[in-house]
Protein backbone atom coordinates (compact mmCIF):
# COMPACT_ATOMS: atom_id res chain seq x y z
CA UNK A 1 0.00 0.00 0.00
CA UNK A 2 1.58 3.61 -1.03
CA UNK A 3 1.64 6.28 1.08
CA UNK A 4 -0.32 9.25 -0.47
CA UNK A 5 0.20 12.71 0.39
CA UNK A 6 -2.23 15.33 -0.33
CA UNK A 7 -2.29 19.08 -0.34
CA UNK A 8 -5.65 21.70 -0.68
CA UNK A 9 -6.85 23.55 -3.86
CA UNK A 10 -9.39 25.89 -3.68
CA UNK A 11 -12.44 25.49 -6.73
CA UNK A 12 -12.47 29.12 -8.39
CA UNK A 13 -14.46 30.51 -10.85
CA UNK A 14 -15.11 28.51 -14.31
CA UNK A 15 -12.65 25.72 -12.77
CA UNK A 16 -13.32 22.01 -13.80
CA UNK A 17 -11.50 18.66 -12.44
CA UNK A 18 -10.00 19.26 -16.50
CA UNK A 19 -8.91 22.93 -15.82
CA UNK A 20 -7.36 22.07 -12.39
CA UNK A 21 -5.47 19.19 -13.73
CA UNK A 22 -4.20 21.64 -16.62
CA UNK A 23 -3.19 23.91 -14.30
CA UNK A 24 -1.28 21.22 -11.59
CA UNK A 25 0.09 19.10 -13.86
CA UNK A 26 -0.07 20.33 -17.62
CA UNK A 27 -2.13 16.78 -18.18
CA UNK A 28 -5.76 16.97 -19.09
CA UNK A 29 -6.46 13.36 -18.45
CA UNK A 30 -5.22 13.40 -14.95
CA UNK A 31 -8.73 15.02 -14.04
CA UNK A 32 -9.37 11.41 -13.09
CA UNK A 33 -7.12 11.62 -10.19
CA UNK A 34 -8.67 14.17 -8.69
CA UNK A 35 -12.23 12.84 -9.25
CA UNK A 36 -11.13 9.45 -7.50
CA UNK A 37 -9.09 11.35 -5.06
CA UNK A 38 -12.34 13.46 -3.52
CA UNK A 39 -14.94 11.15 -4.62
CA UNK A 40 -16.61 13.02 -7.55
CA UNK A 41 -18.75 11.59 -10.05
CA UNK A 42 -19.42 14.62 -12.07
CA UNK A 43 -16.52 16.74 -13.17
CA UNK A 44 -18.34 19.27 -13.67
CA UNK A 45 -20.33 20.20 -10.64
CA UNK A 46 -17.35 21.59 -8.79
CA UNK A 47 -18.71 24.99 -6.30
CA UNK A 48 -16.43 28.30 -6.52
CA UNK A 49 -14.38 27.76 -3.13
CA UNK A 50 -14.89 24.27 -2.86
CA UNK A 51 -11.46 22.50 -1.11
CA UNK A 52 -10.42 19.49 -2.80
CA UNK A 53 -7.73 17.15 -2.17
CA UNK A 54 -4.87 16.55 -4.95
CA UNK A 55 -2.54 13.75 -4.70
CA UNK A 56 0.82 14.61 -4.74
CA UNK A 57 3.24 12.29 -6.69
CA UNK A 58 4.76 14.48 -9.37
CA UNK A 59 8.13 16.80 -8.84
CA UNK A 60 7.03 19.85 -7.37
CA UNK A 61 8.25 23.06 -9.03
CA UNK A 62 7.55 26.54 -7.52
CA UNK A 63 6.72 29.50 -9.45
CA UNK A 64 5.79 32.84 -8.93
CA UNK A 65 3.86 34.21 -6.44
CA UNK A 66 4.12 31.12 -4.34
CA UNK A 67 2.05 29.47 -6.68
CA UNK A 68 2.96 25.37 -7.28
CA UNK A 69 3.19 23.59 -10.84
CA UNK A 70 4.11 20.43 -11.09
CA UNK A 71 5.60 18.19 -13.93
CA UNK A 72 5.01 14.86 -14.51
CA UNK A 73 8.38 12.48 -14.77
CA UNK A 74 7.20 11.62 -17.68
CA UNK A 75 8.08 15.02 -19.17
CA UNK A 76 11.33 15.07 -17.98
CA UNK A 77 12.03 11.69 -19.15
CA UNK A 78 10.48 13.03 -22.93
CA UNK A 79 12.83 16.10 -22.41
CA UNK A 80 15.46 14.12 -21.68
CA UNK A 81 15.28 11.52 -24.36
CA UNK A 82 15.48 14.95 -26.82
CA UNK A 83 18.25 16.68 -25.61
CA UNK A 84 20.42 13.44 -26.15
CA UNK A 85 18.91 12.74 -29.89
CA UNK A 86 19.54 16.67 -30.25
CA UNK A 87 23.55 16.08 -29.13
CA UNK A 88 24.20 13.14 -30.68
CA UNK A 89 22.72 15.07 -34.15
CA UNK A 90 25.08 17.99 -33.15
CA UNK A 91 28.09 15.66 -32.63
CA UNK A 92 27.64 14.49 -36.50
């Protein structure tokens, strides 16, 4: 069994479970997450204000104003992967 860890995000206005998972993670299909993560059925029907939970298991990277985005490994495995094809093109 994993140890979860979860932190608060306020709903605001016009936010969706899509929006919010946009915004955390730059991944539309991780709305999922936080649907399973507060029990919600309908991502849609989120209230302005509204605390939910969000799971965190990506790499944490602060930005301004204190606010948090993260990245998904995955990305910096992909970025990864093309900076190496990139030098190995440079080194022909």
């Amino acid at each position: 069994m994993s140890n979860v860890t979860y932190e608060t995000y306020t709903v605001k206005e016009g936010d969706t479970l899509a929006k919010i998972a946009v915004f955390l993670w730059g991944d539309i299909f991780r709305w999922r997450k936080l649907a399973e993560a507060n029990a919600i059925s309908d991502p849609f029907t989120l209230k302005v204000g509204q605390k939910i939970l969000v799971p965190v298991n990506t790499i944490p990277i602060k930005i301004k104003d204190g606010v948090r985005m993260n990245i998904s490994p995955l990305i910096i495995i992909l970025v990864g992967i093309v900076i190496y094809v990139m030098l190995r093109k440079s080194k022909r």
